[in-house]
Protein backbone atom coordinates (compact mmCIF):
# COMPACT_ATOMS: atom_id res chain seq x y z
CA UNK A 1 -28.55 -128.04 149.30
CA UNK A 2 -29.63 -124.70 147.91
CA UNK A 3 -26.89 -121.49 147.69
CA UNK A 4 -29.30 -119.48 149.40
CA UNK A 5 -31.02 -121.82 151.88
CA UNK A 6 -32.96 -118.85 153.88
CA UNK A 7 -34.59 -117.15 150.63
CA UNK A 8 -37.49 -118.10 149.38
CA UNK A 9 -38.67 -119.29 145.57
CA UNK A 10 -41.78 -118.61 143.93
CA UNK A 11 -43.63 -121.00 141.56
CA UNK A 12 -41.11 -120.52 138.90
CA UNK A 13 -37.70 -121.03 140.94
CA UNK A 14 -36.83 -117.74 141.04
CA UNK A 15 -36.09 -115.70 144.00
CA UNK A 16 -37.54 -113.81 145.53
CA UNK A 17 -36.26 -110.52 147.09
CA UNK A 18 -36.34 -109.89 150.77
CA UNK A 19 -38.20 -106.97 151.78
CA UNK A 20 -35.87 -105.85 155.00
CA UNK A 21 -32.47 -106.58 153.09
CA UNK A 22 -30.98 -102.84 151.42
CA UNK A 23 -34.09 -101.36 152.96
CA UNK A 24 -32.24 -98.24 154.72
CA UNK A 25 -30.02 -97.11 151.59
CA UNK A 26 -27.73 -94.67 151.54
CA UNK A 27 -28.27 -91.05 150.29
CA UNK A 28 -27.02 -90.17 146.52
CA UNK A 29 -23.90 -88.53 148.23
CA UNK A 30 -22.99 -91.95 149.60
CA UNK A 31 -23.53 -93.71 146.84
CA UNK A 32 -20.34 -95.55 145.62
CA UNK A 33 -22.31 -98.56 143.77
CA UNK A 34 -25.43 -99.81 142.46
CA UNK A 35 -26.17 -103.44 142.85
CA UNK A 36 -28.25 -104.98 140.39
CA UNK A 37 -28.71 -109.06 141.48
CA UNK A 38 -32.33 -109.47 142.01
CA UNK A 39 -32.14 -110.87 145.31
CA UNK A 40 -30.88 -107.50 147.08
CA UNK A 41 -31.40 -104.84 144.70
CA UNK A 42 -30.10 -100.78 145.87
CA UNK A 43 -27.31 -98.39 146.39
CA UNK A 44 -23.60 -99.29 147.84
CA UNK A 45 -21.89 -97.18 150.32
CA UNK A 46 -18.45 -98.05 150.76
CA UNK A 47 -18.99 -99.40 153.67
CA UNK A 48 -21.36 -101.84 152.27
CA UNK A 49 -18.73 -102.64 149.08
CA UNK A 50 -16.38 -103.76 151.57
CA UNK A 51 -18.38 -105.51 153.27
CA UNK A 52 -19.82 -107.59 150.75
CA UNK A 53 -16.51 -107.93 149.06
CA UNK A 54 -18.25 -106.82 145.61
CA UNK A 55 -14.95 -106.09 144.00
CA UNK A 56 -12.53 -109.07 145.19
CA UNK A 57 -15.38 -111.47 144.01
CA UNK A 58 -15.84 -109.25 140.84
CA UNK A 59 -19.25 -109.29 141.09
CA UNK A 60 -21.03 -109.05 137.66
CA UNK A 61 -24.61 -107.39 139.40
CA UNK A 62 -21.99 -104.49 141.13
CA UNK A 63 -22.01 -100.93 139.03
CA UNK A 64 -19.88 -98.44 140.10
CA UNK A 65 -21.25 -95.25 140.36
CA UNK A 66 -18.77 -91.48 139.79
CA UNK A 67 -17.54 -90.69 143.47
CA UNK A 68 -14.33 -89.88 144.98
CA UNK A 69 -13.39 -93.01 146.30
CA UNK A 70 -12.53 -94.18 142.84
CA UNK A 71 -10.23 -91.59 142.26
CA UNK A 72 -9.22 -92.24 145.62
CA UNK A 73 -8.69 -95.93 145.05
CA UNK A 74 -7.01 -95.06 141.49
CA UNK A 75 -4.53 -92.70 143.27
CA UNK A 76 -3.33 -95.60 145.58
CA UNK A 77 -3.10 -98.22 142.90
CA UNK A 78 -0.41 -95.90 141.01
CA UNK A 79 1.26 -94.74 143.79
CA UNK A 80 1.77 -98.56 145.13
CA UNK A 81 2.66 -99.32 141.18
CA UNK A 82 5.44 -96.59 141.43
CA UNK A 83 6.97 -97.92 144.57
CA UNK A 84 7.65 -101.48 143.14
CA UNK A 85 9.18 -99.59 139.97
CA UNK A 86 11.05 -97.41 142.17
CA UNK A 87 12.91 -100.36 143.66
């Protein structure tokens, strides 16, 4: 059984992207990530990050790209590491 039973291969087993998937991306301003796997190349909101679970898997294709939910994100991680210290 194949890991990605409803995509296609060409002649040399590789697949091949589909041409609806990541079609509406989101605008630069949006734009947490960059995907690179060549099935579903295109731009991350965060919506879409959490969605796909890109950074619990630790995907290798996801890039993040400078927006304020990092620093965001960052923020919370410290805070949450100061509360167990504070205890």
């Amino acid at each position: 059984m194949r890991k990605y039973e409803n995509i296609k291969t060409n002649k040399l087993g590789l697949y091949e992207r589909s041409r609806y998937y990541f079609t509406n991306q989101p605008s630069k301003s949006k734009t947490a990530g960059i995907c690179h796997n060549r099935i579903h190349t295109g731009r991350m909101s965060i919506h879409t990050i959490k969605q796909h679970e890109c950074l619990g898997k630790q995907c290798p294709f996801f890039e993040k790209v400078d927006h304020p939910y990092w620093e965001k994100r960052e923020m919370i991680k410290l805070l949450k590491k100061q509360d167990k210290e504070a205890i």
